[in-house]
C-alpha atoms as a PDB file:
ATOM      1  CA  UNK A   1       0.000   0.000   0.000  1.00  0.00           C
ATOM      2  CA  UNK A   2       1.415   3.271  -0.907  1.00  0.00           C
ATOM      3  CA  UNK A   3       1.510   6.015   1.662  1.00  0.00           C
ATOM      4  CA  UNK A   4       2.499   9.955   1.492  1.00  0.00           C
ATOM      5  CA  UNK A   5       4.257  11.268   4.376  1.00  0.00           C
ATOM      6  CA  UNK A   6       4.003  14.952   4.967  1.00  0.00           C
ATOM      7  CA  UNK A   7       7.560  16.214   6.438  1.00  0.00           C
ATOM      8  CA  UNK A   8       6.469  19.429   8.467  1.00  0.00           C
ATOM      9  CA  UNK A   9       7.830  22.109  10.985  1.00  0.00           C
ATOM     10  CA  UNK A  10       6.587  21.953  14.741  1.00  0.00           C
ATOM     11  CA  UNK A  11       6.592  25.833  16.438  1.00  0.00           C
ATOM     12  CA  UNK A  12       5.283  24.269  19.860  1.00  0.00           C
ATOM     13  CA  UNK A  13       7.962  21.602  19.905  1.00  0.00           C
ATOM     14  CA  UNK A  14      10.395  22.165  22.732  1.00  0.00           C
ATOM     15  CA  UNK A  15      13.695  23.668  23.347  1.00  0.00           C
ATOM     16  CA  UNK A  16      14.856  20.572  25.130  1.00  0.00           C
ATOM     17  CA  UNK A  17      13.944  17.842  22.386  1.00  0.00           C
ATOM     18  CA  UNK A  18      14.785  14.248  23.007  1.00  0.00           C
ATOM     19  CA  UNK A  19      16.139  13.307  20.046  1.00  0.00           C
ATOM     20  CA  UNK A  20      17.305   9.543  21.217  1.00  0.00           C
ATOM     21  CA  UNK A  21      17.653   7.046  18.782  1.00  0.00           C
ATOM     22  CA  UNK A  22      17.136   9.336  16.271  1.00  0.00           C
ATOM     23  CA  UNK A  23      19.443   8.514  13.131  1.00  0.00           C
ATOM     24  CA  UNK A  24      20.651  10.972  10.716  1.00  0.00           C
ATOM     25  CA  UNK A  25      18.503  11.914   7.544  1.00  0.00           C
ATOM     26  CA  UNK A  26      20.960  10.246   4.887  1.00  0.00           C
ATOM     27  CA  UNK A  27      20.526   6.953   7.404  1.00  0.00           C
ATOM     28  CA  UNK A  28      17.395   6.782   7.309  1.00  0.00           C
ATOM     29  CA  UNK A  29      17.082   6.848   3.318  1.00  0.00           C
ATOM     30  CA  UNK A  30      19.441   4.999   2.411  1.00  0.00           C
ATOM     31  CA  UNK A  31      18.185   2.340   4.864  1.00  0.00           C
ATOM     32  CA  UNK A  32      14.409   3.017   3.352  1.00  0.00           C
ATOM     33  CA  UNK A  33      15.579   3.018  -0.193  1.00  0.00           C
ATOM     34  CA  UNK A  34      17.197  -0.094   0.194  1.00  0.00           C
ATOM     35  CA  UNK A  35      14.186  -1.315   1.732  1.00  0.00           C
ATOM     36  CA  UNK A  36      11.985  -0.189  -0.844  1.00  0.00           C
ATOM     37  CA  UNK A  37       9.633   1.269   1.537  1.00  0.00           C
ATOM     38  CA  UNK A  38      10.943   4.838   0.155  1.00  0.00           C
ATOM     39  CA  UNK A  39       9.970   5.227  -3.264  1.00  0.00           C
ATOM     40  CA  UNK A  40      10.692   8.721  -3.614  1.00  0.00           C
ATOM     41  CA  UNK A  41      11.218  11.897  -1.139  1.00  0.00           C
ATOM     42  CA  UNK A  42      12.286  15.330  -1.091  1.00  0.00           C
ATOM     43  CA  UNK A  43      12.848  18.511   0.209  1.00  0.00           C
ATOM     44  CA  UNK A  44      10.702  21.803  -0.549  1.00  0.00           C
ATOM     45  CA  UNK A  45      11.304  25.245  -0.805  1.00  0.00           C
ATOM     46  CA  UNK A  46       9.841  27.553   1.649  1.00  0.00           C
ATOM     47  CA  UNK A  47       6.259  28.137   2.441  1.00  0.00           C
ATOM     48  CA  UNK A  48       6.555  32.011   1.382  1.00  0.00           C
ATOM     49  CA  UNK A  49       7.657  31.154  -1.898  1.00  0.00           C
ATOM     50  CA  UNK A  50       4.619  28.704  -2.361  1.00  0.00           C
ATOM     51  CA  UNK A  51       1.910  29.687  -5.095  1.00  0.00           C
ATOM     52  CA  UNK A  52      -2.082  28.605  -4.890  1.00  0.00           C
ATOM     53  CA  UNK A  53      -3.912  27.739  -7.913  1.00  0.00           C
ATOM     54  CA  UNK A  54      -7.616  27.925  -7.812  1.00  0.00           C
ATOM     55  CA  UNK A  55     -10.443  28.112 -10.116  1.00  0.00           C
ATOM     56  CA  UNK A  56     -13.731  29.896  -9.477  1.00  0.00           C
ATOM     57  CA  UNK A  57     -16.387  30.330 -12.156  1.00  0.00           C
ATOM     58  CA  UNK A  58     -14.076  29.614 -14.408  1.00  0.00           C
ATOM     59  CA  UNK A  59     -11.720  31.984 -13.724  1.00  0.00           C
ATOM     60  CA  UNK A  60      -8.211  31.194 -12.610  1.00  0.00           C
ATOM     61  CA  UNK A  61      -6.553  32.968  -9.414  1.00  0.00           C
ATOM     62  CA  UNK A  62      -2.881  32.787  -8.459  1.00  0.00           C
ATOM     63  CA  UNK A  63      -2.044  34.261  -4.816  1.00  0.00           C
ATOM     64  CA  UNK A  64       1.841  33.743  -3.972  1.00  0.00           C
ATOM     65  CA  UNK A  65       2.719  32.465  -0.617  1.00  0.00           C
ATOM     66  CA  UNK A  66       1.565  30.081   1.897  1.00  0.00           C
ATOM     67  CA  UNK A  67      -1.850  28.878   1.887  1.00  0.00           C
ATOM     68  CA  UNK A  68      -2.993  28.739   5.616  1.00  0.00           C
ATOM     69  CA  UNK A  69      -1.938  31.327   8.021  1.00  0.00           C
ATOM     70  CA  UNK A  70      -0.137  28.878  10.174  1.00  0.00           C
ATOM     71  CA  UNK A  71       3.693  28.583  11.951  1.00  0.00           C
ATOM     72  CA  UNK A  72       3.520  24.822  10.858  1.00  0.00           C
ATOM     73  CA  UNK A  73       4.865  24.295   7.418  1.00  0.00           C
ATOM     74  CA  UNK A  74       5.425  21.124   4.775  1.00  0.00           C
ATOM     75  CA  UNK A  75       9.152  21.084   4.465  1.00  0.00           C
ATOM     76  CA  UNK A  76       9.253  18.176   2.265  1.00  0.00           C
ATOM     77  CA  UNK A  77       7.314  14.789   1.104  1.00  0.00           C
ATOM     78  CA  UNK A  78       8.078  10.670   0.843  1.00  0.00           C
ATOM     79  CA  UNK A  79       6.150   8.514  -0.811  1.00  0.00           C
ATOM     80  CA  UNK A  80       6.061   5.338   0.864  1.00  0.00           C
ATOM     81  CA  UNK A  81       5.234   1.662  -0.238  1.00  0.00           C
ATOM     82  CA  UNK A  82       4.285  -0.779   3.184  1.00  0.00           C
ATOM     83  CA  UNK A  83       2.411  -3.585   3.455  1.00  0.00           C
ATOM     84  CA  UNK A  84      -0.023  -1.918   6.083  1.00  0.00           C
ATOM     85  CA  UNK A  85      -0.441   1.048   7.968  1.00  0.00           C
ATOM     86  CA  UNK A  86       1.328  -0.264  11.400  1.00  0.00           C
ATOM     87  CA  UNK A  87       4.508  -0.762   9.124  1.00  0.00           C
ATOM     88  CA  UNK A  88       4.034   2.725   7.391  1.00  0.00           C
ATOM     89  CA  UNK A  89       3.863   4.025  11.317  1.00  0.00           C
ATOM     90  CA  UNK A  90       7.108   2.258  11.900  1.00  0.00           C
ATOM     91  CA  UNK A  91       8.795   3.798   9.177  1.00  0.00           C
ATOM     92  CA  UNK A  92       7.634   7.291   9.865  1.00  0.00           C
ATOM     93  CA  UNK A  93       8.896   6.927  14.061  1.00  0.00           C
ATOM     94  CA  UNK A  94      12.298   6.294  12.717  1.00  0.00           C
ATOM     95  CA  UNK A  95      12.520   9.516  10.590  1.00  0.00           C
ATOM     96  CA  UNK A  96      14.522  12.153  12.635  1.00  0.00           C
ATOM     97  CA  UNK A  97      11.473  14.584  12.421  1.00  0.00           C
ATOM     98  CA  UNK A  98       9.591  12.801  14.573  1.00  0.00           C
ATOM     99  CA  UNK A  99      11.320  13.375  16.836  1.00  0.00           C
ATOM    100  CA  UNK A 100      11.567  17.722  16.210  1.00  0.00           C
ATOM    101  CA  UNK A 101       8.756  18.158  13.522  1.00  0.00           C
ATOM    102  CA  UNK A 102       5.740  16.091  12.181  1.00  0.00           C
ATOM    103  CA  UNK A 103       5.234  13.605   9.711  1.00  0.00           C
ATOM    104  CA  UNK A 104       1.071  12.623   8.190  1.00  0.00           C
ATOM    105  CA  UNK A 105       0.709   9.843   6.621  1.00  0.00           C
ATOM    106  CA  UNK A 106      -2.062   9.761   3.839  1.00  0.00           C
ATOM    107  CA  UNK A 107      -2.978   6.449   1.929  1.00  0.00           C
ATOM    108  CA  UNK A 108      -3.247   6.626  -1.851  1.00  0.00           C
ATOM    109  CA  UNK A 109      -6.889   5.623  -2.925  1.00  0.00           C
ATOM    110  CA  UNK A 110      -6.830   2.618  -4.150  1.00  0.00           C
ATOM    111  CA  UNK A 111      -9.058   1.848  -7.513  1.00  0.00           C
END
């Protein structure tokens, strides 16, 4: 089943972080990669230089930066492939932001 795993910021995390048994970044891909639970991941640029699209009776708007007046932001994406949600869980506690940030994991629909 194939899972996408929001990487984002956390403003109300704490100065004092325990970050035990958390493994560096390149670790943890290369270990995921080789896994073949990571199918693809990466970084994006900041939320202020972020651009929403809509369309509204047929007319197209563009408004440059974030989208949601919020101090948590998307900082980058995986796309996962696990057999279930428990493993998909498992592979998300082992990336360092869980430990500082916040990772949501979204199923793909499946047709």
């Amino acid at each position: 089943m194939k899972y996408l795993m929001f990487v984002a910021t956390d403003p109300d995390r704490p100065a004092d972080v325990d970050e035990t048994g958390t493994v560096p970044i390149e670790e943890w891909v290369e270990k995921n990669d080789a896994a073949g639970t990571r199918l693809l991941g990466e970084r994006l640029r900041p939320a202020d230089q972020a651009v929403v699209v809509r369309r509204r009776d047929g007319k197209v708007s563009v408004t440059e930066g974030p989208f949601a007046e919020t101090h948590e932001w998307i900082v980058g994406f995986d796309v996962l492939e696990c057999a279930d949600l428990d493993e998909a869980i498992e592979v998300a506690a082992a990336h360092p932001m869980a430990a500082s940030g916040r990772l949501e994991l979204r199923a793909f629909w499946e047709d």
